[in-house]
C-alpha atoms as a PDB file:
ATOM      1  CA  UNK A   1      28.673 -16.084 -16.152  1.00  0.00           C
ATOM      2  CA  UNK A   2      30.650 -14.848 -13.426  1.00  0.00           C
ATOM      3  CA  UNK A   3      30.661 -15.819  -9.653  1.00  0.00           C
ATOM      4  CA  UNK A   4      29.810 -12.079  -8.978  1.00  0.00           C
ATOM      5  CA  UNK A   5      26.563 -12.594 -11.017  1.00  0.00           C
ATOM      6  CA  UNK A   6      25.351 -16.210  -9.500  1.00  0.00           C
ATOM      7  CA  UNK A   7      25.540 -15.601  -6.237  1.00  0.00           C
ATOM      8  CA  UNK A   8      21.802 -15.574  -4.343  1.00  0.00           C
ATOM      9  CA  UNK A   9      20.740 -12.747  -2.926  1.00  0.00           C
ATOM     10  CA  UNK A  10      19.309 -12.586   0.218  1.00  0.00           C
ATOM     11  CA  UNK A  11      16.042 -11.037  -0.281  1.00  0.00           C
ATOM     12  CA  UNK A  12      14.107 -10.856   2.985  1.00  0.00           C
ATOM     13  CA  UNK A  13      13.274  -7.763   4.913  1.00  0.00           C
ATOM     14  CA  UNK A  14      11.602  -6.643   8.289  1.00  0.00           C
ATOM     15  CA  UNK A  15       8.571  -4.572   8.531  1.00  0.00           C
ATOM     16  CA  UNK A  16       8.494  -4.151  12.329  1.00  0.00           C
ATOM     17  CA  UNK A  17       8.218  -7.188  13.632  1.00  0.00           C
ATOM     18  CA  UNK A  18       6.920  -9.287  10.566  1.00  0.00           C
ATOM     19  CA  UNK A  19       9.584 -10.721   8.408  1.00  0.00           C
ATOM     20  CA  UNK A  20       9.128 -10.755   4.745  1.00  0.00           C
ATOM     21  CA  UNK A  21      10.885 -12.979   1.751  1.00  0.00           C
ATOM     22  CA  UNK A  22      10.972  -9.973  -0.378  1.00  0.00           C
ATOM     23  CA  UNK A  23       9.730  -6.812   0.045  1.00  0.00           C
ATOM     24  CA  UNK A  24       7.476  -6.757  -2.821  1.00  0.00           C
ATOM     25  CA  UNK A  25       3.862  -6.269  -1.280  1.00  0.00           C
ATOM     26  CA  UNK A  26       0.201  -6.068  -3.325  1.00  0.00           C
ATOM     27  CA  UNK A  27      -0.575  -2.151  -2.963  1.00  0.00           C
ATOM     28  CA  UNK A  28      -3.877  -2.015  -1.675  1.00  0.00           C
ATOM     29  CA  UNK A  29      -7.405  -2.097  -3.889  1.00  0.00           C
ATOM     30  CA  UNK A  30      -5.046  -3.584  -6.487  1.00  0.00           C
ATOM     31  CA  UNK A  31      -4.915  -7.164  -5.850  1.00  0.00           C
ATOM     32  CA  UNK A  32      -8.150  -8.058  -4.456  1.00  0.00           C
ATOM     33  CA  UNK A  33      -7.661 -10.396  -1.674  1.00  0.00           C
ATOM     34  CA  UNK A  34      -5.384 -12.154  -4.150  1.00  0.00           C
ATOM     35  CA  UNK A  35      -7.540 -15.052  -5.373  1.00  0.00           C
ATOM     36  CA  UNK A  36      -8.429 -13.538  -8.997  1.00  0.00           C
ATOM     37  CA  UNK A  37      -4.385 -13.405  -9.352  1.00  0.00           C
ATOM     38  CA  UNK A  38      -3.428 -16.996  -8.231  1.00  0.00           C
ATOM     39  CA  UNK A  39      -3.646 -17.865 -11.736  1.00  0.00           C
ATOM     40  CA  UNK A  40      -1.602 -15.699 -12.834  1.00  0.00           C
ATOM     41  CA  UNK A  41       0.999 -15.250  -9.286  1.00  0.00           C
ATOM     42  CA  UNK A  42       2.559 -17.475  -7.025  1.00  0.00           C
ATOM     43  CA  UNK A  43       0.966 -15.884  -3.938  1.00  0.00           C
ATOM     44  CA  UNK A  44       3.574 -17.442  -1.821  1.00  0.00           C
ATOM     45  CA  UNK A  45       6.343 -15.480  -3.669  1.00  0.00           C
ATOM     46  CA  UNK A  46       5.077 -12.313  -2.429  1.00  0.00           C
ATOM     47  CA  UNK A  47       6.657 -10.487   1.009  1.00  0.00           C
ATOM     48  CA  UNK A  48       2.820 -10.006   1.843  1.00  0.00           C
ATOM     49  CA  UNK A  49      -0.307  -9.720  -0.029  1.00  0.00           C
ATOM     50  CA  UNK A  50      -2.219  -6.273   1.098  1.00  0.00           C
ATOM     51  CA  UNK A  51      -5.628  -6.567   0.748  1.00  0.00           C
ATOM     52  CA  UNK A  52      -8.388  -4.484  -0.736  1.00  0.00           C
ATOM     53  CA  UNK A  53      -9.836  -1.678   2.533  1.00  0.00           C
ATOM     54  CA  UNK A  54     -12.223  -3.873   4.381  1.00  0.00           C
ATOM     55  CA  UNK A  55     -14.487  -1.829   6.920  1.00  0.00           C
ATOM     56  CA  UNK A  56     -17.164  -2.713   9.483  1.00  0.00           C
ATOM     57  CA  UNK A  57     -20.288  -2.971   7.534  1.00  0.00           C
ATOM     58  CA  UNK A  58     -20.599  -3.443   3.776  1.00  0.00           C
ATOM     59  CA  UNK A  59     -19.693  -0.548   1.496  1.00  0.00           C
ATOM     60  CA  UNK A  60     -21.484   0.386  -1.624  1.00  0.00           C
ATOM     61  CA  UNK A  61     -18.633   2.211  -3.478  1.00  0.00           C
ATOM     62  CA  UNK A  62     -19.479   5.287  -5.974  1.00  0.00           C
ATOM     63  CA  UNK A  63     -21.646   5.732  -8.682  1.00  0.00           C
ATOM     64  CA  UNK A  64     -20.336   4.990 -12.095  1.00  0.00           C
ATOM     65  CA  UNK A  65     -18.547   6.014 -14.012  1.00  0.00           C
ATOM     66  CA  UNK A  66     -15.342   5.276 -11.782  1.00  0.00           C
ATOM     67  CA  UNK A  67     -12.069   4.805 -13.563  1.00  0.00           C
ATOM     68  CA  UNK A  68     -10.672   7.117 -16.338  1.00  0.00           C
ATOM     69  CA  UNK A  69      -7.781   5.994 -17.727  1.00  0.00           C
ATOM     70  CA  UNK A  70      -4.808   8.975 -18.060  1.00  0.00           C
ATOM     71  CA  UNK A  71      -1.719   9.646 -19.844  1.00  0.00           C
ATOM     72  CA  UNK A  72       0.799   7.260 -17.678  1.00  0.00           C
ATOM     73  CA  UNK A  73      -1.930   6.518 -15.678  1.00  0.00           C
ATOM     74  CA  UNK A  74      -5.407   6.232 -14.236  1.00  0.00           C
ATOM     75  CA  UNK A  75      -7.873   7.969 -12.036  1.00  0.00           C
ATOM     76  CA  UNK A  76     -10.140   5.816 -10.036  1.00  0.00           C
ATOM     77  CA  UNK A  77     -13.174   6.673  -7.584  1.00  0.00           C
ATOM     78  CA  UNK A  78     -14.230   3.508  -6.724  1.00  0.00           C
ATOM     79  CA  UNK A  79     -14.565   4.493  -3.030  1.00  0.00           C
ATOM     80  CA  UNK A  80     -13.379   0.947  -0.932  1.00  0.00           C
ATOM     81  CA  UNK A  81     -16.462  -0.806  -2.165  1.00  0.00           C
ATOM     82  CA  UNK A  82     -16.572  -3.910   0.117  1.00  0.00           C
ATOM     83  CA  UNK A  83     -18.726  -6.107   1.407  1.00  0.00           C
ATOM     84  CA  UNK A  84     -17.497  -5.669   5.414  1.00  0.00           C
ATOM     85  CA  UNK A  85     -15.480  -7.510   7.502  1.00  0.00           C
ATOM     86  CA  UNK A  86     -17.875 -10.612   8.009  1.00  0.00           C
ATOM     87  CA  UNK A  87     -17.873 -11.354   4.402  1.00  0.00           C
ATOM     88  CA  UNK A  88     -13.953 -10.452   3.979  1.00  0.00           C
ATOM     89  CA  UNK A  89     -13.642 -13.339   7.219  1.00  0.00           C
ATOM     90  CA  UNK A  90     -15.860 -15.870   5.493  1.00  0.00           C
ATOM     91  CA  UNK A  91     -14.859 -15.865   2.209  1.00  0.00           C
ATOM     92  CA  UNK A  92     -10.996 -14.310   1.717  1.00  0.00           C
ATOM     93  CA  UNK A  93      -9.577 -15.367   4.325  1.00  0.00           C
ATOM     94  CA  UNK A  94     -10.685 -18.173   4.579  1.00  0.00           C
ATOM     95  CA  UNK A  95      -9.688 -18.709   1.301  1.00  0.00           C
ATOM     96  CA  UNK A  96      -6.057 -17.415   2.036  1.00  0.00           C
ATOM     97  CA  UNK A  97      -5.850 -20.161   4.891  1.00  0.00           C
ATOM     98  CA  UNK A  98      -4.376 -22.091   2.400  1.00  0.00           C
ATOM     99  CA  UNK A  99      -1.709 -19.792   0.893  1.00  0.00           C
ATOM    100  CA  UNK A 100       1.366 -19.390   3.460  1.00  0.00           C
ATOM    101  CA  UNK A 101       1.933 -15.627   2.883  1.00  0.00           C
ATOM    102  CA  UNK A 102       2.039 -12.583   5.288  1.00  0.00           C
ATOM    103  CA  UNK A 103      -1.342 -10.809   5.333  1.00  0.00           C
ATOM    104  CA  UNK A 104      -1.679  -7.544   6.062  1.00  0.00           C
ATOM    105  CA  UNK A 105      -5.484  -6.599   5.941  1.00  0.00           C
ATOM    106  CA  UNK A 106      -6.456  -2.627   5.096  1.00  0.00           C
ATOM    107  CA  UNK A 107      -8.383  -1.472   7.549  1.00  0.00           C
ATOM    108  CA  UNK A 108     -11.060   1.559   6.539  1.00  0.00           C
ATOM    109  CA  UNK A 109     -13.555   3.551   8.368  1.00  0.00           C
ATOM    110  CA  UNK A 110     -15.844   6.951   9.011  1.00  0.00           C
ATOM    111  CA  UNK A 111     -14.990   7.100  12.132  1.00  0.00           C
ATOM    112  CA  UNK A 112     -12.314   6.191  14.922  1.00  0.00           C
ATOM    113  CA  UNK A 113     -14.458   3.758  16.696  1.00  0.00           C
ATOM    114  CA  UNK A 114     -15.491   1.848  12.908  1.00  0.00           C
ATOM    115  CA  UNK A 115     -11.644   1.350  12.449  1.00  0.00           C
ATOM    116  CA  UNK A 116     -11.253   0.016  15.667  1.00  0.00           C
ATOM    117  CA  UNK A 117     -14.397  -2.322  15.717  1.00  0.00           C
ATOM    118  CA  UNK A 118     -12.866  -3.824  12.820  1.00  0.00           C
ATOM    119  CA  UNK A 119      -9.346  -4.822  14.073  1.00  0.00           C
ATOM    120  CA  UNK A 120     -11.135  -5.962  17.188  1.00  0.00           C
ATOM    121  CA  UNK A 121     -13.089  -8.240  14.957  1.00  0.00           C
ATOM    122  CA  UNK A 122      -9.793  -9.428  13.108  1.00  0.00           C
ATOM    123  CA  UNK A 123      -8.045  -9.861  16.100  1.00  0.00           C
ATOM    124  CA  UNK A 124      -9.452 -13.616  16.012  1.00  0.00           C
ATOM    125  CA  UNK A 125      -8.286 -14.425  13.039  1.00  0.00           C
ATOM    126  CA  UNK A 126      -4.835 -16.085  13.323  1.00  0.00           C
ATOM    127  CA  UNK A 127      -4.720 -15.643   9.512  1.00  0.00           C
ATOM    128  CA  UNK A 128      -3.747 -11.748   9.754  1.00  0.00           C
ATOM    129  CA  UNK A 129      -0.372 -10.548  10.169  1.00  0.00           C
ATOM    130  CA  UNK A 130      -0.635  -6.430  10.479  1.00  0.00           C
ATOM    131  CA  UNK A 131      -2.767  -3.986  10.104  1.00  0.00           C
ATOM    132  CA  UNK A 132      -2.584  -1.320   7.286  1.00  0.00           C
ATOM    133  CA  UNK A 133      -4.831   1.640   8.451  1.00  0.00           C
ATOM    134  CA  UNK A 134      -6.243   3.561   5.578  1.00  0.00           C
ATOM    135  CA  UNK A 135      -6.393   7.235   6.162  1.00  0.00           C
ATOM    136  CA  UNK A 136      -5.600   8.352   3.347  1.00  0.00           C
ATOM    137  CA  UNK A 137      -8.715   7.440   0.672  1.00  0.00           C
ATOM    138  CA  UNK A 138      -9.638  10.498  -0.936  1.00  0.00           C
ATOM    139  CA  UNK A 139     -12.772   8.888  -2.586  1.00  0.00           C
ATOM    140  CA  UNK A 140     -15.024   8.534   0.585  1.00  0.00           C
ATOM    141  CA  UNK A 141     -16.826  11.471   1.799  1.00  0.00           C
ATOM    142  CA  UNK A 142     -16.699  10.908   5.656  1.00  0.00           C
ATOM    143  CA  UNK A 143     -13.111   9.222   7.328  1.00  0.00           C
ATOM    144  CA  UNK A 144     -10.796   7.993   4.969  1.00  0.00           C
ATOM    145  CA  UNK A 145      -8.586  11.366   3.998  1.00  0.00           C
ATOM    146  CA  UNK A 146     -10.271  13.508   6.329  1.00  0.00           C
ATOM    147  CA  UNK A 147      -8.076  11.817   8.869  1.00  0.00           C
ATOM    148  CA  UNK A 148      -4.739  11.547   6.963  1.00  0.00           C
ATOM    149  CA  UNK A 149      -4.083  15.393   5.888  1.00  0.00           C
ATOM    150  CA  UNK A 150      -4.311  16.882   9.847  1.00  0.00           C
ATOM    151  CA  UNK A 151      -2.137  15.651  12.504  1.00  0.00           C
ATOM    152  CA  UNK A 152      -4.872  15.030  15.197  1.00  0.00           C
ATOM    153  CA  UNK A 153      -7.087  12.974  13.521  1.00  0.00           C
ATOM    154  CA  UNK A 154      -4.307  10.662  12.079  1.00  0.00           C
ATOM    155  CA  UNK A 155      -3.038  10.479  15.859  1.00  0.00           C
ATOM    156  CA  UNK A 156      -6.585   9.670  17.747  1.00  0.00           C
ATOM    157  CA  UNK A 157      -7.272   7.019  14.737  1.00  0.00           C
ATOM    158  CA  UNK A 158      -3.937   5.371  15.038  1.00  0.00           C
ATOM    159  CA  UNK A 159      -4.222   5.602  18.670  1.00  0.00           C
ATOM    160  CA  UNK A 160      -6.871   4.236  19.054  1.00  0.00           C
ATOM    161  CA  UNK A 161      -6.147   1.067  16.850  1.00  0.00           C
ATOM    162  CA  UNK A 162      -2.856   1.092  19.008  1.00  0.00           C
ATOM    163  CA  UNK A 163      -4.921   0.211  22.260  1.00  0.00           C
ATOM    164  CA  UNK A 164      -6.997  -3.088  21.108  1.00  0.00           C
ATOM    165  CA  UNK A 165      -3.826  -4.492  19.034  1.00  0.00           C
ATOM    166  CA  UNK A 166      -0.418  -5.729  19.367  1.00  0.00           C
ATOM    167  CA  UNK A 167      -0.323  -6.498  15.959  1.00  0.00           C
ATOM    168  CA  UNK A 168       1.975  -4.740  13.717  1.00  0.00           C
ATOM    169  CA  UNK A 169       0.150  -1.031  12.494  1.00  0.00           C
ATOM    170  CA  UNK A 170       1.383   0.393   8.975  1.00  0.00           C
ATOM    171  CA  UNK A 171      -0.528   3.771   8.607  1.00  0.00           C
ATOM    172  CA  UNK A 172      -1.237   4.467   5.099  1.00  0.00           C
ATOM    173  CA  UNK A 173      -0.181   8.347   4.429  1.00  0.00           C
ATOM    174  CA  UNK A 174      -2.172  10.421   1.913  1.00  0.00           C
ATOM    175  CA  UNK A 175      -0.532  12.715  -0.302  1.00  0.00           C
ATOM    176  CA  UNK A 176      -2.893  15.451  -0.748  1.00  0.00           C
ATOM    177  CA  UNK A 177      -0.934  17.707   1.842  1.00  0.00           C
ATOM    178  CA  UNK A 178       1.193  20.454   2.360  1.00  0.00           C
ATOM    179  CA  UNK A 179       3.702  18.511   4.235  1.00  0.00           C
ATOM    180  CA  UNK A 180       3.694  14.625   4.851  1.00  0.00           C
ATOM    181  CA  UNK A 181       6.556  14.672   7.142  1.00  0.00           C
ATOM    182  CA  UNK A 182       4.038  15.890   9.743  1.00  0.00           C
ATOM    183  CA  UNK A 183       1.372  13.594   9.676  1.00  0.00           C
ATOM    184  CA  UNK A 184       4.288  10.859   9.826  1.00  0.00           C
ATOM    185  CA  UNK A 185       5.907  11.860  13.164  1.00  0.00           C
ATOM    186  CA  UNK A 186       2.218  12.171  14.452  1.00  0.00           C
ATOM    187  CA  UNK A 187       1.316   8.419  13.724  1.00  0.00           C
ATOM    188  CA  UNK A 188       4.504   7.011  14.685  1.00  0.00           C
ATOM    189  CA  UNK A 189       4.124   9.446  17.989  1.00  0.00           C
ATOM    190  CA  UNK A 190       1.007   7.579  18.234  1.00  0.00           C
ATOM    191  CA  UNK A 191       2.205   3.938  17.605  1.00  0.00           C
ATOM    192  CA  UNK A 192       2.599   2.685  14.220  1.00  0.00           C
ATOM    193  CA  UNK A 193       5.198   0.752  13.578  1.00  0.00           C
ATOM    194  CA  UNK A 194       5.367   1.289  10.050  1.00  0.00           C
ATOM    195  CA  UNK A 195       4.327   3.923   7.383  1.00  0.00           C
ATOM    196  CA  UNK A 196       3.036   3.237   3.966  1.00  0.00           C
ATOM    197  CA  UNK A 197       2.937   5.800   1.104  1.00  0.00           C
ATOM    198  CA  UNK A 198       1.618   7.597  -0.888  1.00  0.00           C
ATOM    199  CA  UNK A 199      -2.208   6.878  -1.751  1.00  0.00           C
ATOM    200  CA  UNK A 200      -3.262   8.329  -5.074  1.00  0.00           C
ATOM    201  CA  UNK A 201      -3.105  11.809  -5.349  1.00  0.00           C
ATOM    202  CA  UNK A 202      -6.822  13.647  -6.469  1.00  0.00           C
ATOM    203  CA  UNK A 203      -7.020  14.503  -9.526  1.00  0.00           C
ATOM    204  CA  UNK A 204     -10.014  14.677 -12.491  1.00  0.00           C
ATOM    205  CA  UNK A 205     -10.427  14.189 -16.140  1.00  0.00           C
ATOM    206  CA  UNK A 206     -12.956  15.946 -18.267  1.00  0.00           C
ATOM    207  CA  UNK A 207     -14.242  14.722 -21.658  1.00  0.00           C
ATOM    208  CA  UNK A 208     -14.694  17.541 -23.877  1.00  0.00           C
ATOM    209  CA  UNK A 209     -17.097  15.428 -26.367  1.00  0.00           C
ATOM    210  CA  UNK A 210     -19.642  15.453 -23.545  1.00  0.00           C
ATOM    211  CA  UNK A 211     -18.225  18.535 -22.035  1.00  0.00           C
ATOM    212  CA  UNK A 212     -19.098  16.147 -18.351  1.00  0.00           C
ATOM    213  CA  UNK A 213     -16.286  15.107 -16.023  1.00  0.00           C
ATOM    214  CA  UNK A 214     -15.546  11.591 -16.585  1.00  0.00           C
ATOM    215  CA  UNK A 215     -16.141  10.135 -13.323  1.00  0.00           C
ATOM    216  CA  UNK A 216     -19.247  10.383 -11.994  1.00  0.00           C
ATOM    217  CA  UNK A 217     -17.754  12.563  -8.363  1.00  0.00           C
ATOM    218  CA  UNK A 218     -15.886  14.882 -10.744  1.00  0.00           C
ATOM    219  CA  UNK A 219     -12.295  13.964  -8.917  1.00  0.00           C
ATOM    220  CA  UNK A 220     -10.854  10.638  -7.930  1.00  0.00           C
ATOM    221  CA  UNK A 221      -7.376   9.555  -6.974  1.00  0.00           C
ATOM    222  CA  UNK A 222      -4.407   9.333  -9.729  1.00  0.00           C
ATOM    223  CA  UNK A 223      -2.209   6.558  -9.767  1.00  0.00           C
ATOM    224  CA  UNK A 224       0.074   4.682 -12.380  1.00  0.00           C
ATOM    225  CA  UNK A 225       3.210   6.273 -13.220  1.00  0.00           C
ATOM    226  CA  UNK A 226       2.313   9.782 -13.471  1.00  0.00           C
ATOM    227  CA  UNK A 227       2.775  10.146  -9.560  1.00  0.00           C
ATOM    228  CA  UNK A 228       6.086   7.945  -9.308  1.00  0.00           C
ATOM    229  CA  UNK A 229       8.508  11.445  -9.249  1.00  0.00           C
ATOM    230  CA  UNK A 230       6.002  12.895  -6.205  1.00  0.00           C
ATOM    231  CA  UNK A 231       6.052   9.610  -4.679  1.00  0.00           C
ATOM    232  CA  UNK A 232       9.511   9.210  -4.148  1.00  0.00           C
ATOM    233  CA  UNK A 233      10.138  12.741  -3.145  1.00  0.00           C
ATOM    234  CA  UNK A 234       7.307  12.216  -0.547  1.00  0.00           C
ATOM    235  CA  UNK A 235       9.196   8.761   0.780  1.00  0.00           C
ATOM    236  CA  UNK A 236      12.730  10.249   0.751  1.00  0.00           C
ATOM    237  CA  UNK A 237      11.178  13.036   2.857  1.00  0.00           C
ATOM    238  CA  UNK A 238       9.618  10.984   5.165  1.00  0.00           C
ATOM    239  CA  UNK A 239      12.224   8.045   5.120  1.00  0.00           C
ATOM    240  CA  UNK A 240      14.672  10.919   6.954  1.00  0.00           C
ATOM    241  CA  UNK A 241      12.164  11.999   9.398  1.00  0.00           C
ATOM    242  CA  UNK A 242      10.643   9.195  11.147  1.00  0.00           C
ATOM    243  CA  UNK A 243      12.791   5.766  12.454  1.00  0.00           C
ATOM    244  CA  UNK A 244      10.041   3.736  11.953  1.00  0.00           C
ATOM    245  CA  UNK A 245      10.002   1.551   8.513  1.00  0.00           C
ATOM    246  CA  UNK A 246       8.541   3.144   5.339  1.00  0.00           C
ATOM    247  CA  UNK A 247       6.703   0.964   2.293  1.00  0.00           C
ATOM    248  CA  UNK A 248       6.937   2.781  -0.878  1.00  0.00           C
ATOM    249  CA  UNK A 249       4.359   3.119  -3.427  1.00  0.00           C
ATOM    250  CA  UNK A 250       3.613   4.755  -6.669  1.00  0.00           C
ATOM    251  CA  UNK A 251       3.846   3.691  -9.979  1.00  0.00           C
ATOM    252  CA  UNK A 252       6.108   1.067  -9.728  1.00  0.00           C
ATOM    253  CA  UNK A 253       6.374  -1.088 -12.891  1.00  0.00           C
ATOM    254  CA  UNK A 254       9.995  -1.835 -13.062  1.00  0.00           C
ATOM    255  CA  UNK A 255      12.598  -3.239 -10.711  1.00  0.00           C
ATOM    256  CA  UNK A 256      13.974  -0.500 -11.468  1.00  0.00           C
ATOM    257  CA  UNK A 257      11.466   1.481 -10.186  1.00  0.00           C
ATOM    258  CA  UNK A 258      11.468  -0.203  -7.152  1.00  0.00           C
ATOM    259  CA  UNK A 259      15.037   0.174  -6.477  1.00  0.00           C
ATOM    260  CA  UNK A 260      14.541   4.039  -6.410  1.00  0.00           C
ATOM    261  CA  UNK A 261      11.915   3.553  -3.943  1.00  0.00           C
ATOM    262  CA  UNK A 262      14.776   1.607  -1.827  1.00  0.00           C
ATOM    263  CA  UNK A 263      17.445   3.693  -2.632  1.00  0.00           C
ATOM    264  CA  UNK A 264      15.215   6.526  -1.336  1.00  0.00           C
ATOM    265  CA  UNK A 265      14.877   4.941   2.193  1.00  0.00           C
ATOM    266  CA  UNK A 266      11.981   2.493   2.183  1.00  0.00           C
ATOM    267  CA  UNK A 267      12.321  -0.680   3.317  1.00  0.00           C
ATOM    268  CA  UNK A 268       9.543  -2.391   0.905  1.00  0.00           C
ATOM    269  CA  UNK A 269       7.732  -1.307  -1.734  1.00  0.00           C
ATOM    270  CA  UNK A 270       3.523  -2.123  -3.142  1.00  0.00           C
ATOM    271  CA  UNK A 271       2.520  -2.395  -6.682  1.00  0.00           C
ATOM    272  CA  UNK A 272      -0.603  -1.308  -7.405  1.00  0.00           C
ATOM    273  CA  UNK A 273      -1.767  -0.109 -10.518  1.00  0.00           C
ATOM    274  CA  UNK A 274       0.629  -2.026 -12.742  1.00  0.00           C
ATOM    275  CA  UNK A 275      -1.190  -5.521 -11.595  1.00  0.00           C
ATOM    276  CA  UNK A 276      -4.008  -4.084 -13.890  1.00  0.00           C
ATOM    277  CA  UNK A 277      -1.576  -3.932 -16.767  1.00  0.00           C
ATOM    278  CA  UNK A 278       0.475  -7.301 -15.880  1.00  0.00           C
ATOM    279  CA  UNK A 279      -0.629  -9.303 -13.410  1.00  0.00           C
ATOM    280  CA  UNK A 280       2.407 -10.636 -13.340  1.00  0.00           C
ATOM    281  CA  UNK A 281       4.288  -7.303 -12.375  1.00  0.00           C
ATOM    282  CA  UNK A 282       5.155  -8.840  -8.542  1.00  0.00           C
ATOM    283  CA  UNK A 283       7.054 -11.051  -9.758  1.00  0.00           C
ATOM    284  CA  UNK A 284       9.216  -9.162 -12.254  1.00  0.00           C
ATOM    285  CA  UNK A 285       9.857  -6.635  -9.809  1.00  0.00           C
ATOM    286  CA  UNK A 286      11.087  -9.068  -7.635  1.00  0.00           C
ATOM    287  CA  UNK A 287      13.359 -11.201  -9.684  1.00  0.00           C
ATOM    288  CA  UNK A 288      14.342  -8.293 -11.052  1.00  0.00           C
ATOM    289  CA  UNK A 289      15.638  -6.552  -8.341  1.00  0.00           C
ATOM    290  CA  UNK A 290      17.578  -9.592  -6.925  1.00  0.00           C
ATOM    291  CA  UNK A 291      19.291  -9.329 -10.827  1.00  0.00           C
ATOM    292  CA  UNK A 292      19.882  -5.990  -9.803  1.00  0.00           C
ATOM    293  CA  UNK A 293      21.785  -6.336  -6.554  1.00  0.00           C
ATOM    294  CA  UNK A 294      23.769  -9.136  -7.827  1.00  0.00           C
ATOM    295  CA  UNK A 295      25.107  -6.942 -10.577  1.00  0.00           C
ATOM    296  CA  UNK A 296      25.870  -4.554  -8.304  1.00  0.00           C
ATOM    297  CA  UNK A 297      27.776  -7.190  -6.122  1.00  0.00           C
ATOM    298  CA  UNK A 298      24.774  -6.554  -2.913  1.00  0.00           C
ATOM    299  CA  UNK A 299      24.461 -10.043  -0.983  1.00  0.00           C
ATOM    300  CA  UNK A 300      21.195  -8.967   0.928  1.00  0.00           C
ATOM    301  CA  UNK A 301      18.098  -6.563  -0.742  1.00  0.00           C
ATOM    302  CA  UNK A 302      17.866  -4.389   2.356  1.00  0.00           C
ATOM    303  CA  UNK A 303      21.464  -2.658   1.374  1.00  0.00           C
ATOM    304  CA  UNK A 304      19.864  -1.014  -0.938  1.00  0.00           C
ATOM    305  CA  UNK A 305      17.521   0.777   1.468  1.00  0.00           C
ATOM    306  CA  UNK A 306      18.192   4.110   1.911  1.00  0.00           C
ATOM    307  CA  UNK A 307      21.539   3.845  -0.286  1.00  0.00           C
ATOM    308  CA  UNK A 308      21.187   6.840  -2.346  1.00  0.00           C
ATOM    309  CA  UNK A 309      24.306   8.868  -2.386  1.00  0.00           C
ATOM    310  CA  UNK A 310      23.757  12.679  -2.238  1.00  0.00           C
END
């Protein structure tokens, strides 16, 4: 092989003011806290593990059932079952003590002051790196997308998390509005320092042998590969609106997938549902997109952010 092909590729990013080895994260609800995947994942190969929404007291989820599977994708209305922040403290991270990884813990709530209650109880962890605030969850009744699709809630929820941390804030963008860009220049008006998106977009499935909607609230959010095309348009958009960093998400499988997220101005990028399919995805993605830069002669990953020639 060629020089031109075996030359190492810098693959390290900044989100704000964490730095990253790669910027292939864990999207959200997808990866646990990552100890079911160690098995399978060298957790210390990731640019940070995201973990599942963890609010202030223990959350039930929805009824069953909760997942329909669609073409290219699935629908899921699981509705950030967790058992609150204690347990997440105890038990996850804890566990994660031992893994040197960037954490960045999803934060969800009903209200303002439940978001904030629970970074105030993280802030004593020296295990946490950032903050991803959640207001974009369109399975919860009460907070979750109620905030993310109207600029004034998004902005008193971010601001509010603003004032009790200096850790990073990446504000996690729902799609299920008219126009995205908004909502991002609120939150970064507000203080984040990063945005992720986009959180599954609601959607519902009906099975016509039963003639009954296949998950038990009717709608739930879509994810997989079905909502890569909207995803991308909704980072590009937003990638050349705010100057704040952007995490892409959306049906990533590929690293070529992920490149288009890059090429389309974010900075990193999450896979989510595809750890369902491979648990090994992470990793593929990543290697695979250092294989990609070196055949296209790139010395550092980050070149390819926001590359795309119009």
């Amino acid at each position: 092989m060629g020089a031109h092909v075996s030359h190492t590729v810098d693959m390290s990013v900044k989100l704000g003011s964490i730095s990253l080895r790669t910027p292939v994260l864990t999207a959200s609800g997808t990866f646990a806290s990552g100890r079911e995947f160690a098995d399978f994942v060298d957790l210390e190969r990731l640019g940070a593990l995201v973990t599942k929404g963890v609010s202030l007291h223990p959350w039930e989820g929805n009824p069953s059932p909760r997942i329909a599977e669609t073409a290219s994708g699935m629908l899921n209305s699981i509705g950030l079952q967790n058992p609150g922040v204690e347990a997440f403290c105890e038990q996850d991270l804890a566990w994660l003590s031992g893994v040197d990884v960037p954490i960045i813990v999803n934060v969800s709530g009903h209200t303002a002051e439940e978001y904030v209650a629970v970074i105030e109880r993280l802030e004593d962890e020296a295990r946490v790196d950032a903050y991803e605030v959640n207001i974009s969850c369109p399975n919860v009744d009460a907070g979750g997308m109620a905030f993310g699709t109207a600029c004034a809630p998004a902005e008193e929820v971010v601001r509010a998390c603003r004032a009790v941390t200096a850790r990073p804030l990446i504000v996690k963008l729902s799609p299920n509005v008219t126009d995205i860009t908004e909502i991002a220049r609120a939150v970064e008006s507000a203080g984040a320092d990063a945005v992720s998106l986009i959180n599954t977009i609601l959607g519902m499935a009906v099975d016509v042998g039963t003639f009954r909607p296949k998950l038990a609230r009717v709608v739930g959010g879509l994810s997989g590969p079905a909502i890569k095309p909207v995803a991308l348009r909704m980072v590009w958009q937003v990638a050349g609106t705010v100057s704040i960093p952007v995490v892409g998400m959306g049906g990533i499988c590929e690293a070529d997938d992920a490149a288009e997220f890059l090429l389309a101005g974010a900075t990193a990028i999450s896979v989510g549902t595809a750890n369902f399919i491979d648990p090994t995805t992470v990793i593929r993605v990543t290697d695979g997109l250092a294989e990609l830069c070196r055949s296209h002669g790139l010395s550092r990953v980050s070149e390819l952010t926001g590359a795309m020639r119009v």
